[in-house]
PDB file of N, CA and C in Angstrom:
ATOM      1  N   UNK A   1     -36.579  -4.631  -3.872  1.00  0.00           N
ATOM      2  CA  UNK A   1     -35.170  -4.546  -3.548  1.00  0.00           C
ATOM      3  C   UNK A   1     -34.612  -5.962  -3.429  1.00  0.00           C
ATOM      4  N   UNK A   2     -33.397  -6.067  -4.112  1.00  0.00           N
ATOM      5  CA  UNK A   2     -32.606  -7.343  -3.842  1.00  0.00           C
ATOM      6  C   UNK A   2     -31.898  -7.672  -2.998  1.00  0.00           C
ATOM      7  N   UNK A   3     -32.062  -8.545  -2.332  1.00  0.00           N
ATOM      8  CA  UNK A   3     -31.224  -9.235  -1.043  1.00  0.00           C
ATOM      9  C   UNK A   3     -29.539  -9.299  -1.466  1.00  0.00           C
ATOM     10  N   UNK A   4     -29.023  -8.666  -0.177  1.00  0.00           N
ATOM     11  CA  UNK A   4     -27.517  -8.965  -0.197  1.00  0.00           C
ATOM     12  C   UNK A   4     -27.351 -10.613   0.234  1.00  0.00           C
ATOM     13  N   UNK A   5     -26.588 -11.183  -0.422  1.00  0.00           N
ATOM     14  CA  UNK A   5     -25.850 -12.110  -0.178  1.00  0.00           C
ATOM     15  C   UNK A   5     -24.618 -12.218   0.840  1.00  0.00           C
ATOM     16  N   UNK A   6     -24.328 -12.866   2.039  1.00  0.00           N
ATOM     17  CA  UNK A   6     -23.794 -12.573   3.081  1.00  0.00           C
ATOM     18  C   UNK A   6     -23.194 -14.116   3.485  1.00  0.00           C
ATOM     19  N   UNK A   7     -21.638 -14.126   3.485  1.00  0.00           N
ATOM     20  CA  UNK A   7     -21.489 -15.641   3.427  1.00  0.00           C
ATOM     21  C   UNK A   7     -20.037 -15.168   5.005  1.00  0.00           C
ATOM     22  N   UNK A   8     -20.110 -16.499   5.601  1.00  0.00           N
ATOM     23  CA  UNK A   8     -19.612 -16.169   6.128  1.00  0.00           C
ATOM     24  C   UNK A   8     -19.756 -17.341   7.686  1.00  0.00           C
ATOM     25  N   UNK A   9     -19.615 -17.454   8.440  1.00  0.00           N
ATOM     26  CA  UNK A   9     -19.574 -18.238   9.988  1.00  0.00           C
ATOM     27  C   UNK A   9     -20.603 -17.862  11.076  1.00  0.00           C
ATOM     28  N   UNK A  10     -22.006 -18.495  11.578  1.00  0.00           N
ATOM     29  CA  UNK A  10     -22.764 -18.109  12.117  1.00  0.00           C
ATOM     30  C   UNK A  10     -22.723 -17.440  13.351  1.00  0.00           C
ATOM     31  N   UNK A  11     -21.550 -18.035  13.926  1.00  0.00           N
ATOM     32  CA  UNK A  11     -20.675 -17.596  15.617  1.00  0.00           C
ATOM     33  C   UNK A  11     -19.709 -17.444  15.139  1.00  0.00           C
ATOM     34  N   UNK A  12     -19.717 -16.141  14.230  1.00  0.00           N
ATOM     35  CA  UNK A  12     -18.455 -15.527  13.984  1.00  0.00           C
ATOM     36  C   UNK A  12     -18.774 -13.476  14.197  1.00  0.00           C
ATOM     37  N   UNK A  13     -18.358 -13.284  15.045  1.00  0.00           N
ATOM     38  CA  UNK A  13     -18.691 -11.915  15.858  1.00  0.00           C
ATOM     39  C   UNK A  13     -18.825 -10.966  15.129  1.00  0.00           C
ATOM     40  N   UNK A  14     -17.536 -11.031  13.705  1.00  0.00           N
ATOM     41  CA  UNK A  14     -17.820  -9.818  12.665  1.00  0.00           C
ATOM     42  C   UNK A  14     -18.890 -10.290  12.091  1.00  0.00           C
ATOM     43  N   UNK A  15     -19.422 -11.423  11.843  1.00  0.00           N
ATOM     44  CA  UNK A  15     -20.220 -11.643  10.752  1.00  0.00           C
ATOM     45  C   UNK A  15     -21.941 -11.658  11.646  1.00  0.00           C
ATOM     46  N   UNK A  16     -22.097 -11.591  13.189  1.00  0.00           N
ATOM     47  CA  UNK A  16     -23.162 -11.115  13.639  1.00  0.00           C
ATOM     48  C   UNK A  16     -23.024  -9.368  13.666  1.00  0.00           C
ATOM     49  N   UNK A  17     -22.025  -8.743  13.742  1.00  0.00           N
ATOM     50  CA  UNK A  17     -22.220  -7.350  13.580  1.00  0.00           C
ATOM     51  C   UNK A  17     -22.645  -6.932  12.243  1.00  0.00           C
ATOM     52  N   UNK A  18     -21.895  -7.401  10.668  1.00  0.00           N
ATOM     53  CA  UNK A  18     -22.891  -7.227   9.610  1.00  0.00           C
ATOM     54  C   UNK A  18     -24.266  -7.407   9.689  1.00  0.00           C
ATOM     55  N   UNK A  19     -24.661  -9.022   9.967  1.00  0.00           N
ATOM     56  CA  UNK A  19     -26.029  -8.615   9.918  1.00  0.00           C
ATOM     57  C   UNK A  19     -26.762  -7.856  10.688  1.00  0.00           C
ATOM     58  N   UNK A  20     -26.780  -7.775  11.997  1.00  0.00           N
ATOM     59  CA  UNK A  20     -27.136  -6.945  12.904  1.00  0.00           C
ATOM     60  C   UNK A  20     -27.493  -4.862  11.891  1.00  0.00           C
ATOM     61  N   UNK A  21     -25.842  -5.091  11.630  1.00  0.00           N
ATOM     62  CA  UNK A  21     -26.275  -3.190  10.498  1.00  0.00           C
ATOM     63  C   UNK A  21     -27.097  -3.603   9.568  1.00  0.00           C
ATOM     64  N   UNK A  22     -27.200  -4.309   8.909  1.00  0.00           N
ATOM     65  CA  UNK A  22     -28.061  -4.465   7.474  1.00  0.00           C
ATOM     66  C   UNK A  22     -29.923  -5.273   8.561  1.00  0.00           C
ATOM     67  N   UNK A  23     -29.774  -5.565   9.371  1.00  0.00           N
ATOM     68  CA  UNK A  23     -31.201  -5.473  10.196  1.00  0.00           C
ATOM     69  C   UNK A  23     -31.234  -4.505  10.722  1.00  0.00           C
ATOM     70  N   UNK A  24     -30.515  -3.519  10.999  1.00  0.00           N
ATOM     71  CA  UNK A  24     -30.721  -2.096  11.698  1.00  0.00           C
ATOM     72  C   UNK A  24     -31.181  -1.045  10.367  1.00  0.00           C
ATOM     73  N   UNK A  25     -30.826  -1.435   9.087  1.00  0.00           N
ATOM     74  CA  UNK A  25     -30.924  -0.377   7.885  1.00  0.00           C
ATOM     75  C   UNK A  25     -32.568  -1.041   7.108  1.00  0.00           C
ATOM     76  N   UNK A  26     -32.812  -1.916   7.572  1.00  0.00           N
ATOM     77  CA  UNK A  26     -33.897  -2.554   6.943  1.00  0.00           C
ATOM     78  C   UNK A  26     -33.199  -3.182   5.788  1.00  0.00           C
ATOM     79  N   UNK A  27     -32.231  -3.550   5.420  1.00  0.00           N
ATOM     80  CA  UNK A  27     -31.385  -4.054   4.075  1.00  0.00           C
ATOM     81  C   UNK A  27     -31.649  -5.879   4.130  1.00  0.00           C
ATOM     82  N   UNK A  28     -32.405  -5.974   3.606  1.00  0.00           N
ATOM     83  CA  UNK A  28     -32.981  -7.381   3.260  1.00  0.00           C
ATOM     84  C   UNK A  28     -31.325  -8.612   2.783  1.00  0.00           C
ATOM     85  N   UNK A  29     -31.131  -9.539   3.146  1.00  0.00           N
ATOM     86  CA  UNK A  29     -30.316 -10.349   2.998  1.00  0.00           C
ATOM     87  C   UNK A  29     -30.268 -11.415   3.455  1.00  0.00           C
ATOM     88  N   UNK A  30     -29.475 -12.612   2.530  1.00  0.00           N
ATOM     89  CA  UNK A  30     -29.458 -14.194   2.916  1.00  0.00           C
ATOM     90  C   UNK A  30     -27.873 -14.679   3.618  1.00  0.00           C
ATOM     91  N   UNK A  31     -28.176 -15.264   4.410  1.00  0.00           N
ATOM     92  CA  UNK A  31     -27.025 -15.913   5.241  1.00  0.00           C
ATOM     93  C   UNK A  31     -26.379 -17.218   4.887  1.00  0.00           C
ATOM     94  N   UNK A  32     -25.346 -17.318   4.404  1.00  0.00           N
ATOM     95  CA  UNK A  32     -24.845 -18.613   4.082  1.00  0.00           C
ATOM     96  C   UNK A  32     -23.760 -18.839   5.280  1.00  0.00           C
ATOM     97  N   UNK A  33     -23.707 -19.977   5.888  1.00  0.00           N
ATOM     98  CA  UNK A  33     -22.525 -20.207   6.891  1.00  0.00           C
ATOM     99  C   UNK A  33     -21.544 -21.121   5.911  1.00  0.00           C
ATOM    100  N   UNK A  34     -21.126 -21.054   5.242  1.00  0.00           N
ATOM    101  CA  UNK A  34     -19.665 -21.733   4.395  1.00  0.00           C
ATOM    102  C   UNK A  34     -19.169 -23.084   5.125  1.00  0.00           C
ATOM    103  N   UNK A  35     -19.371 -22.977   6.644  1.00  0.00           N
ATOM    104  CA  UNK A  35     -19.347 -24.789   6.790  1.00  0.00           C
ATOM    105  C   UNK A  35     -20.206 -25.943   6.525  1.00  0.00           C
ATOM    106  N   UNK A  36     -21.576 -25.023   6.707  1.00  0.00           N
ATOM    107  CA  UNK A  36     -22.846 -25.836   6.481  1.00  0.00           C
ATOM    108  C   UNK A  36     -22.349 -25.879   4.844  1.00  0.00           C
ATOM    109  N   UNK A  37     -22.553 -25.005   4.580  1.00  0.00           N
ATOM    110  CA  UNK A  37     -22.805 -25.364   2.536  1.00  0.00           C
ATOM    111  C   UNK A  37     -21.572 -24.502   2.253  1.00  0.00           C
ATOM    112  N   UNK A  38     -20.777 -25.117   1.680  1.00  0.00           N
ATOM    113  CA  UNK A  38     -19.280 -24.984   1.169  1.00  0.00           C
ATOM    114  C   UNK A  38     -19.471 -24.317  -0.043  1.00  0.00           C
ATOM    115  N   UNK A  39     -18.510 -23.188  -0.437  1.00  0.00           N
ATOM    116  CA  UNK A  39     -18.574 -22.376  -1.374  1.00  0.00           C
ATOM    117  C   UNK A  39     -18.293 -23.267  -3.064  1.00  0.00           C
ATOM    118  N   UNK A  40     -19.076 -23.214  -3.755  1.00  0.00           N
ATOM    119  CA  UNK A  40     -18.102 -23.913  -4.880  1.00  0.00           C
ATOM    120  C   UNK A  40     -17.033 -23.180  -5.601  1.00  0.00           C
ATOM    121  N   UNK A  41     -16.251 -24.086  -5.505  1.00  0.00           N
ATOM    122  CA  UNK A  41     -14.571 -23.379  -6.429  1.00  0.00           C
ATOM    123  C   UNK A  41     -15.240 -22.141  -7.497  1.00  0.00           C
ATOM    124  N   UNK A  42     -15.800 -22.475  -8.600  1.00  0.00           N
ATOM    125  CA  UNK A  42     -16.029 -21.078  -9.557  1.00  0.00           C
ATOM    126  C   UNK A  42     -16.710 -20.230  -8.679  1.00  0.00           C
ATOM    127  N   UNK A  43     -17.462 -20.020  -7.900  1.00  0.00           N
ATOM    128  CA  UNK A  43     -17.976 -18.743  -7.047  1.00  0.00           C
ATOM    129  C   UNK A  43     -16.451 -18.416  -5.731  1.00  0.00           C
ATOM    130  N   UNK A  44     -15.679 -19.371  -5.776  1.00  0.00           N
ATOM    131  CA  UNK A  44     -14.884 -18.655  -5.072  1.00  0.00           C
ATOM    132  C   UNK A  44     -13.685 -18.045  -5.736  1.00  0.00           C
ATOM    133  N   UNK A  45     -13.754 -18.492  -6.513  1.00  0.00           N
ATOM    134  CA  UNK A  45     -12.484 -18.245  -8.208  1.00  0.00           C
ATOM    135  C   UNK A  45     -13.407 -16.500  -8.454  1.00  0.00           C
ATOM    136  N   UNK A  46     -14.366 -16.385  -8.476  1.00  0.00           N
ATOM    137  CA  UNK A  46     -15.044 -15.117  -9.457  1.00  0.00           C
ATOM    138  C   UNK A  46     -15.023 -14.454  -7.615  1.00  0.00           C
ATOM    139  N   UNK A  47     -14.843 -14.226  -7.110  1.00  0.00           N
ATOM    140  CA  UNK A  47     -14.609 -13.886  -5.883  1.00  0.00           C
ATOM    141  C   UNK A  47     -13.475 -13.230  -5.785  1.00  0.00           C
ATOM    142  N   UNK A  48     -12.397 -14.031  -5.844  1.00  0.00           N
ATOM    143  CA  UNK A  48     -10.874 -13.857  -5.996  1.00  0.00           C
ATOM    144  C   UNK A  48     -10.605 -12.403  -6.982  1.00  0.00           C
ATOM    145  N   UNK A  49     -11.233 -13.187  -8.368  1.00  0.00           N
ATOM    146  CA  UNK A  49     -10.931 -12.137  -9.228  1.00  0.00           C
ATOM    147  C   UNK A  49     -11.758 -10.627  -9.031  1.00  0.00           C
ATOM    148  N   UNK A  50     -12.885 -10.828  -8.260  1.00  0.00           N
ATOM    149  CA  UNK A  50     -13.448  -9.427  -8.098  1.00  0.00           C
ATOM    150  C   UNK A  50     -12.581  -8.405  -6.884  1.00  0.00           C
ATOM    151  N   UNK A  51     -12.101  -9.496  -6.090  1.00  0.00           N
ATOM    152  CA  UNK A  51     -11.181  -8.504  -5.043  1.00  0.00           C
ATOM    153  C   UNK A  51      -9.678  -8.200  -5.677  1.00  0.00           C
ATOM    154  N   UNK A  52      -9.476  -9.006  -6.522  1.00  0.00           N
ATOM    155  CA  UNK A  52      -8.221  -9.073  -7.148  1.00  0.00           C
ATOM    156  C   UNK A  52      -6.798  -9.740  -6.980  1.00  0.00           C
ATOM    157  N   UNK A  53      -6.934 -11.235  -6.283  1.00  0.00           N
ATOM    158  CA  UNK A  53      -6.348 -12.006  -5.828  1.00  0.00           C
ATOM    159  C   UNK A  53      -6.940 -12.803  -4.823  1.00  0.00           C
ATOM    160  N   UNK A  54      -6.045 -13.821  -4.476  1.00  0.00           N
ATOM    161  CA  UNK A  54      -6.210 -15.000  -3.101  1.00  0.00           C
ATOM    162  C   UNK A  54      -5.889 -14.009  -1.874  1.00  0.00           C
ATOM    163  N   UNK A  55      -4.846 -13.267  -2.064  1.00  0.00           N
ATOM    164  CA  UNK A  55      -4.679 -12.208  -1.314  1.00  0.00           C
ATOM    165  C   UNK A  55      -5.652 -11.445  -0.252  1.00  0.00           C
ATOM    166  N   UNK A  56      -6.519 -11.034  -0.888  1.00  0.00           N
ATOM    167  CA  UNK A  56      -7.892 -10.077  -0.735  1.00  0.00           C
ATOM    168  C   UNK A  56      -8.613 -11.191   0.249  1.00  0.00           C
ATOM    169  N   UNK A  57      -8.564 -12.496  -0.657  1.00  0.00           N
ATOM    170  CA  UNK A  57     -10.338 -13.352  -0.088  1.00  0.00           C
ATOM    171  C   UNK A  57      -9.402 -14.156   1.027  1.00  0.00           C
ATOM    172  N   UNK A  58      -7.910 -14.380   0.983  1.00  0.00           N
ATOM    173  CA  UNK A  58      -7.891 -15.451   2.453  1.00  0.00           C
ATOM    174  C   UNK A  58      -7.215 -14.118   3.459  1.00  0.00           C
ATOM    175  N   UNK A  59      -7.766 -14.295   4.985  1.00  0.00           N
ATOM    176  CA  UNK A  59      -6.927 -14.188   6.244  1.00  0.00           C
ATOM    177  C   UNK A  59      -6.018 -14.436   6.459  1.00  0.00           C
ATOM    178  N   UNK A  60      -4.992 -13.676   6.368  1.00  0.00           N
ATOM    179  CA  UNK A  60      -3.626 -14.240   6.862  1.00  0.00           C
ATOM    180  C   UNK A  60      -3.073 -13.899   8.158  1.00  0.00           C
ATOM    181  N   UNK A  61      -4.421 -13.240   8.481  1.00  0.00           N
ATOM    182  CA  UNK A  61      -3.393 -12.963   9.788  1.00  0.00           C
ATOM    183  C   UNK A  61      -4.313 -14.065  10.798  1.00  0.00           C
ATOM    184  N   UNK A  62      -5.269 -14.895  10.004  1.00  0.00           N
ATOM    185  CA  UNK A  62      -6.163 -15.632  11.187  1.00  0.00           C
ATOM    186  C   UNK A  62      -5.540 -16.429  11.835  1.00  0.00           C
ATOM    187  N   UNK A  63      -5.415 -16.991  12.690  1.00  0.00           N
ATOM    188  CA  UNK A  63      -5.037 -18.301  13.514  1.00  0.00           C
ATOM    189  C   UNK A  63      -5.182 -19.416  12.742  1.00  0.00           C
ATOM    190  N   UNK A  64      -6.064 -20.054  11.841  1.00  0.00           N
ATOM    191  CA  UNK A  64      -6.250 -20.894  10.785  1.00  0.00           C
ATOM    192  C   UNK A  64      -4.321 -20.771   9.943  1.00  0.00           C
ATOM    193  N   UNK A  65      -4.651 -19.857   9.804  1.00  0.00           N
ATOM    194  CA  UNK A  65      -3.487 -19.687   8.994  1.00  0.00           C
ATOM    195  C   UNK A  65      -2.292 -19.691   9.308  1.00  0.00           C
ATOM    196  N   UNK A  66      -2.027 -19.141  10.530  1.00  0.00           N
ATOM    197  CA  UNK A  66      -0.689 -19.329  11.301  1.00  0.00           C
ATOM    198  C   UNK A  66      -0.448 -20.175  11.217  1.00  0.00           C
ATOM    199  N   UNK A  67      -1.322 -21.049  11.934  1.00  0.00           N
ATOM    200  CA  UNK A  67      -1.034 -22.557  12.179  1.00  0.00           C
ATOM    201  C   UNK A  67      -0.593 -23.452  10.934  1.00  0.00           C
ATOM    202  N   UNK A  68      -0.842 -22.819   9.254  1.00  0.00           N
ATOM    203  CA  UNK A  68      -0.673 -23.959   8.597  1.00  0.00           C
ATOM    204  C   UNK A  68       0.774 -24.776   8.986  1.00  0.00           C
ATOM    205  N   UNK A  69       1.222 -25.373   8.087  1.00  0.00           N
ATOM    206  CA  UNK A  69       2.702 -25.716   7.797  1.00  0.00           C
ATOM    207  C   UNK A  69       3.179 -24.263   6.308  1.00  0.00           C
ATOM    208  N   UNK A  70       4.289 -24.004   6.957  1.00  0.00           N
ATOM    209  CA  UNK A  70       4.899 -23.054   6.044  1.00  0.00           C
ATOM    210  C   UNK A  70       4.570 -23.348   4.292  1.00  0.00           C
ATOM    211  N   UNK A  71       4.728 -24.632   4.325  1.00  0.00           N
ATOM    212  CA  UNK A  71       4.783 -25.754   2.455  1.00  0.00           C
ATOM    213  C   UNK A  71       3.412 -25.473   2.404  1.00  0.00           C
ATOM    214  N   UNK A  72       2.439 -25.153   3.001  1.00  0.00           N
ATOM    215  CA  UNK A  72       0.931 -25.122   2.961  1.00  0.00           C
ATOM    216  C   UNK A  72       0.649 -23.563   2.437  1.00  0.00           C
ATOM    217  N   UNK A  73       1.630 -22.486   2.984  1.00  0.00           N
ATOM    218  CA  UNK A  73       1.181 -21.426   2.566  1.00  0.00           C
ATOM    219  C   UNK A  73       1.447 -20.318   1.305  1.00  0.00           C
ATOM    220  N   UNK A  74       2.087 -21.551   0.332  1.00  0.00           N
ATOM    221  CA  UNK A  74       2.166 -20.708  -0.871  1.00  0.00           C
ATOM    222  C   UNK A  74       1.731 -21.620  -1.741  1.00  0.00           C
ATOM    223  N   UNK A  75      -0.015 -21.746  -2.029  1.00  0.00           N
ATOM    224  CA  UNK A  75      -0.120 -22.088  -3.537  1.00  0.00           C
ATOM    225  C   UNK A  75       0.319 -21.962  -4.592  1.00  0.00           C
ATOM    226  N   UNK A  76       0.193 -22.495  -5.012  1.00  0.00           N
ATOM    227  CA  UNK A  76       0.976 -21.970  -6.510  1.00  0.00           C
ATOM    228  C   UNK A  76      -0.315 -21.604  -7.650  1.00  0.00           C
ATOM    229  N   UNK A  77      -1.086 -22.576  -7.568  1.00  0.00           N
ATOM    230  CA  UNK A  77      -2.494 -22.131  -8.743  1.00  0.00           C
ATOM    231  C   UNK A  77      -3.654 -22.021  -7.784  1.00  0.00           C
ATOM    232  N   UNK A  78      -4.729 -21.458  -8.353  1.00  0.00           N
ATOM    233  CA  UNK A  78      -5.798 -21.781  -8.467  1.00  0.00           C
ATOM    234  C   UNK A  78      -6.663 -22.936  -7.670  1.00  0.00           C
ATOM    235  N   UNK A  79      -6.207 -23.958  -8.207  1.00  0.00           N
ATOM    236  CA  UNK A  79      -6.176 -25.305  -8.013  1.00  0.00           C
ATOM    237  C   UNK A  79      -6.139 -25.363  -6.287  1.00  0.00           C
ATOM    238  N   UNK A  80      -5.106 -25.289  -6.155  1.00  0.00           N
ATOM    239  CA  UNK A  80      -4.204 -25.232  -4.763  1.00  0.00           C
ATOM    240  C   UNK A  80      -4.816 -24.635  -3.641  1.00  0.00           C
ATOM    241  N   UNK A  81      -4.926 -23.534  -4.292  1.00  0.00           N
ATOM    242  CA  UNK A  81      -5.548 -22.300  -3.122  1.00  0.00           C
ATOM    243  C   UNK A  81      -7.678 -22.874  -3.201  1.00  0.00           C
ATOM    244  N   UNK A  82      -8.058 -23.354  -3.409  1.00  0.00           N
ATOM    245  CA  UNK A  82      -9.471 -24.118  -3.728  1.00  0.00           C
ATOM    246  C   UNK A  82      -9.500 -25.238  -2.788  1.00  0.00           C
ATOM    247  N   UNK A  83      -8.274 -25.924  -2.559  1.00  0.00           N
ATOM    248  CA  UNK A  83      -7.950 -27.048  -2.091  1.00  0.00           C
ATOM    249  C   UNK A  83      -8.017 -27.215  -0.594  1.00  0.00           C
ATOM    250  N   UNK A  84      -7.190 -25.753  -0.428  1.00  0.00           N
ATOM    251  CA  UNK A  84      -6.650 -25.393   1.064  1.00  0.00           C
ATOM    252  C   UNK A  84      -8.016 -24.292   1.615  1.00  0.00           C
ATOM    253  N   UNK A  85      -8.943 -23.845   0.762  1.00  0.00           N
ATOM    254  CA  UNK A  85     -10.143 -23.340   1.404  1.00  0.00           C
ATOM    255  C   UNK A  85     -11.104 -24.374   1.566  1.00  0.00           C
ATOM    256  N   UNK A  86     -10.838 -25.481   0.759  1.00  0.00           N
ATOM    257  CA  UNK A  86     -11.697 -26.697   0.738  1.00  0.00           C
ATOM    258  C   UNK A  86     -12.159 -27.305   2.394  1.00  0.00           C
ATOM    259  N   UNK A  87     -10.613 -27.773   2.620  1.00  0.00           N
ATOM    260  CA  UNK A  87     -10.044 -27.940   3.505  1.00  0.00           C
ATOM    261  C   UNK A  87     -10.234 -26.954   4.991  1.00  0.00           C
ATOM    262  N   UNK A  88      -9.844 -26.208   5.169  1.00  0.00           N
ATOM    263  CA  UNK A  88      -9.949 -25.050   5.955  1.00  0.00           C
ATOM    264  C   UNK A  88     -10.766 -23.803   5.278  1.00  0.00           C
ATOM    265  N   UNK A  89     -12.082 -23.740   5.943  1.00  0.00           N
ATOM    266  CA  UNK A  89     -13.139 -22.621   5.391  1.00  0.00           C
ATOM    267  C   UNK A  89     -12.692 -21.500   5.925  1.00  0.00           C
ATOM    268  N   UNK A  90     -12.642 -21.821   7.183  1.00  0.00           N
ATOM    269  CA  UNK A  90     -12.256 -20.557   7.899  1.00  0.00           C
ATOM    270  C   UNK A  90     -10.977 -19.478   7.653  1.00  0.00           C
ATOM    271  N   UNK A  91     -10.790 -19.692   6.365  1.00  0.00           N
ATOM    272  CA  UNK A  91      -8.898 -18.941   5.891  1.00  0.00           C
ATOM    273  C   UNK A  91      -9.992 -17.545   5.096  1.00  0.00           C
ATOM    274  N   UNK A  92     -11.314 -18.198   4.521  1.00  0.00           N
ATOM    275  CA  UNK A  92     -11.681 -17.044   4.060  1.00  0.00           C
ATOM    276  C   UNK A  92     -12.217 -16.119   5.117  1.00  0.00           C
ATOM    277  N   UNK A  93     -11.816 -14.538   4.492  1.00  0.00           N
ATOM    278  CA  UNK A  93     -12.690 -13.355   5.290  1.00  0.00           C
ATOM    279  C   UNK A  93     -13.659 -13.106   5.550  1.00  0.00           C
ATOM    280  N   UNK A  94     -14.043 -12.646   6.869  1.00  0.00           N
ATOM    281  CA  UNK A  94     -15.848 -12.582   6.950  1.00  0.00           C
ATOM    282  C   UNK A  94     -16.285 -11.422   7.294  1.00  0.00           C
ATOM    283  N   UNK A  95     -16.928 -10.806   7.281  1.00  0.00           N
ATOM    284  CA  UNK A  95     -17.999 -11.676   6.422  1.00  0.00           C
ATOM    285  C   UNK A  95     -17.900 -11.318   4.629  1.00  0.00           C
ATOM    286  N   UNK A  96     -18.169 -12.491   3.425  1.00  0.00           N
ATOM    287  CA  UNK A  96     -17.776 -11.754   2.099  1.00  0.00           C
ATOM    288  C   UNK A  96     -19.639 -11.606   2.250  1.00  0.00           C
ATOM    289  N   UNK A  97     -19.356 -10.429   1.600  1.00  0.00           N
ATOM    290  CA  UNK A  97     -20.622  -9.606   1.026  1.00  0.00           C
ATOM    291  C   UNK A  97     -21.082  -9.238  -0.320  1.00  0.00           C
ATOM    292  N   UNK A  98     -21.826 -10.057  -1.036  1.00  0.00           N
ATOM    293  CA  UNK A  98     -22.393 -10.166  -2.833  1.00  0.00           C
ATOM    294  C   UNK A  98     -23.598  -9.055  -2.506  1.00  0.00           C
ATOM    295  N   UNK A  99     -23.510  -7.981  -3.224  1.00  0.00           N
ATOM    296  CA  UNK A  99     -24.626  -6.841  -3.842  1.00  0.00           C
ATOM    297  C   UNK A  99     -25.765  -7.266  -4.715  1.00  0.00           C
ATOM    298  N   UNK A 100     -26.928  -7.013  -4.618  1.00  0.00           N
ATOM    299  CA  UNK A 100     -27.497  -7.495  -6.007  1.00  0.00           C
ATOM    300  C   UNK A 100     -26.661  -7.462  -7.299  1.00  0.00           C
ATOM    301  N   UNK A 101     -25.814  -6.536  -7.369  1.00  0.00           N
ATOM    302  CA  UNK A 101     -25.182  -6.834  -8.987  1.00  0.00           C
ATOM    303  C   UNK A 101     -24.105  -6.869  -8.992  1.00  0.00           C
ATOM    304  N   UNK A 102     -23.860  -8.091  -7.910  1.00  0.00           N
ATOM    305  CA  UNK A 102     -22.628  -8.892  -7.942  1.00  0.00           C
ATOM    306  C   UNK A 102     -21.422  -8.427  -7.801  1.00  0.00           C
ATOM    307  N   UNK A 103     -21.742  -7.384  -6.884  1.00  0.00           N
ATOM    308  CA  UNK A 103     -20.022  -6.539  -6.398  1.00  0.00           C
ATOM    309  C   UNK A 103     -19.860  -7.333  -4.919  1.00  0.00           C
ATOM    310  N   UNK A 104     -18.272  -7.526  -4.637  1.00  0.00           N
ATOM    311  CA  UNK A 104     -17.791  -8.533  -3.822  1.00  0.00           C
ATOM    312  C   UNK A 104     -16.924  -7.763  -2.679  1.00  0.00           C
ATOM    313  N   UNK A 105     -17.562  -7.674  -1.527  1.00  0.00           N
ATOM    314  CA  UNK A 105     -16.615  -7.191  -0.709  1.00  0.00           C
ATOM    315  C   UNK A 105     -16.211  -7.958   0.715  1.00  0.00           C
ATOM    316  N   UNK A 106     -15.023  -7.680   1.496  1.00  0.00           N
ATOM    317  CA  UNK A 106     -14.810  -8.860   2.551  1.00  0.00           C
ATOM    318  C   UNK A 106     -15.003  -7.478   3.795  1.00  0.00           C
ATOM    319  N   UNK A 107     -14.934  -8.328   5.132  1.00  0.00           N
ATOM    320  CA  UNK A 107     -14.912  -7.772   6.081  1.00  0.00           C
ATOM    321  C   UNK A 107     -16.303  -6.649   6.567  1.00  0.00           C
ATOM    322  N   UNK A 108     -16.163  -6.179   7.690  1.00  0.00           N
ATOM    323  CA  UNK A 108     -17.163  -5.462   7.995  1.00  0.00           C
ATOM    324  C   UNK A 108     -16.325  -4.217   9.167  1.00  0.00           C
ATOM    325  N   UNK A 109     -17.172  -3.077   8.599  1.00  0.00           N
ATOM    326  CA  UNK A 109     -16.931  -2.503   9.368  1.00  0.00           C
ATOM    327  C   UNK A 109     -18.688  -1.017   9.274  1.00  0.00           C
ATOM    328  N   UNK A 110     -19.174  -0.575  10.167  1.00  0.00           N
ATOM    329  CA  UNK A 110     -19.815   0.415   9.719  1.00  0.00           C
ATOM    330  C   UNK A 110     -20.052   1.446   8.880  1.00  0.00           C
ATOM    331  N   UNK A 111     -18.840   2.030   8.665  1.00  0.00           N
ATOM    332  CA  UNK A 111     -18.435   3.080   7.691  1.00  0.00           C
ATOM    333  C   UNK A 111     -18.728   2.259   6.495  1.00  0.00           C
ATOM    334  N   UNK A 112     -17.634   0.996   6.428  1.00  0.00           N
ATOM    335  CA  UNK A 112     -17.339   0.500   4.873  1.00  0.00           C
ATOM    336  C   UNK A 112     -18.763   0.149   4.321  1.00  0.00           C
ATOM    337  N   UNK A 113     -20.177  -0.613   5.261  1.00  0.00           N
ATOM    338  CA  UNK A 113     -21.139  -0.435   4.833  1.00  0.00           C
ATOM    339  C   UNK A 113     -22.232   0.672   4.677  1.00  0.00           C
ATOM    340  N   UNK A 114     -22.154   1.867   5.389  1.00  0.00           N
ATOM    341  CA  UNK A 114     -22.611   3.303   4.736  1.00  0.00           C
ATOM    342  C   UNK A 114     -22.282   3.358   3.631  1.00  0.00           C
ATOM    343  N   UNK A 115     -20.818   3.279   3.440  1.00  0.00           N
ATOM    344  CA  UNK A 115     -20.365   3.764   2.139  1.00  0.00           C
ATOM    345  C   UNK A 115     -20.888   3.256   0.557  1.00  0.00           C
ATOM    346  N   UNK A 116     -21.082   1.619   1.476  1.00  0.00           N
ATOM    347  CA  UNK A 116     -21.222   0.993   0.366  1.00  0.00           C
ATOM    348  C   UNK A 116     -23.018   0.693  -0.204  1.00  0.00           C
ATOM    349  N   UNK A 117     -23.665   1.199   1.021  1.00  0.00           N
ATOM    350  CA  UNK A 117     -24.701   1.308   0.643  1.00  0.00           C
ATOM    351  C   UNK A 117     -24.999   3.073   0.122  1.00  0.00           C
ATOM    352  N   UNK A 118     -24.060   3.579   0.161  1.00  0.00           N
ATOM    353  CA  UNK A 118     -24.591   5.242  -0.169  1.00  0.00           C
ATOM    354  C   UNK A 118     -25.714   5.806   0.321  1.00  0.00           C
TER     355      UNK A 118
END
């Protein structure tokens, strides 16, 4: 069986309740904390596009984000929005969750991982 991929903030409460279910299911998986080792732009670009926007992968309702400056919160490309996760890790959702075959999902909740483990 292939390890889930699990990226996300080590003292970040949703992202100890994921692992915690996937150590309660026996579901084998690797922990990336995104401050220690920073996502690279194309894995966060193929990210984007699997949820289907910047939309999906940043927090907007986080405190990170409140706080930007208003001129900060509308990228315009690609580019931009890479820049400002560069910058501030914490805008992305946690925990994002990679499947062995590379299906991309954010957040945690119990159900959403039953479901998603079937």
């Amino acid at each position: 069986m292939k390890a889930i991929r699990l990226y996300g903030l080590k003292r970040c409460s949703t992202c100890v309740k994921a692992m915690a279910w996937l150590d309660e299911h026996g579901q084998p998986y690797e922990f990336t904390d995104y401050r220690d080792e920073p996502v690279p732009g194309p894995v966060l670009a193929g990210w984007k596009n699997e949820l289907g926007g910047w939309e999906k992968l940043v927090n907007r309702a986080s405190m990170t984000w409140r706080n930007l400056p208003e001129a900060r919160k509308s990228p315009k490309d690609d580019a931009e929005w890479l820049a400002l996760i560069a910058e501030f890790p914490t805008l992305v959702r946690r925990p994002v969750r990679v499947d062995a075959d590379g299906r991309v999902s954010v957040g945690f909740s119990a159900k959403k991982y039953d479901e998603l483990e079937g």
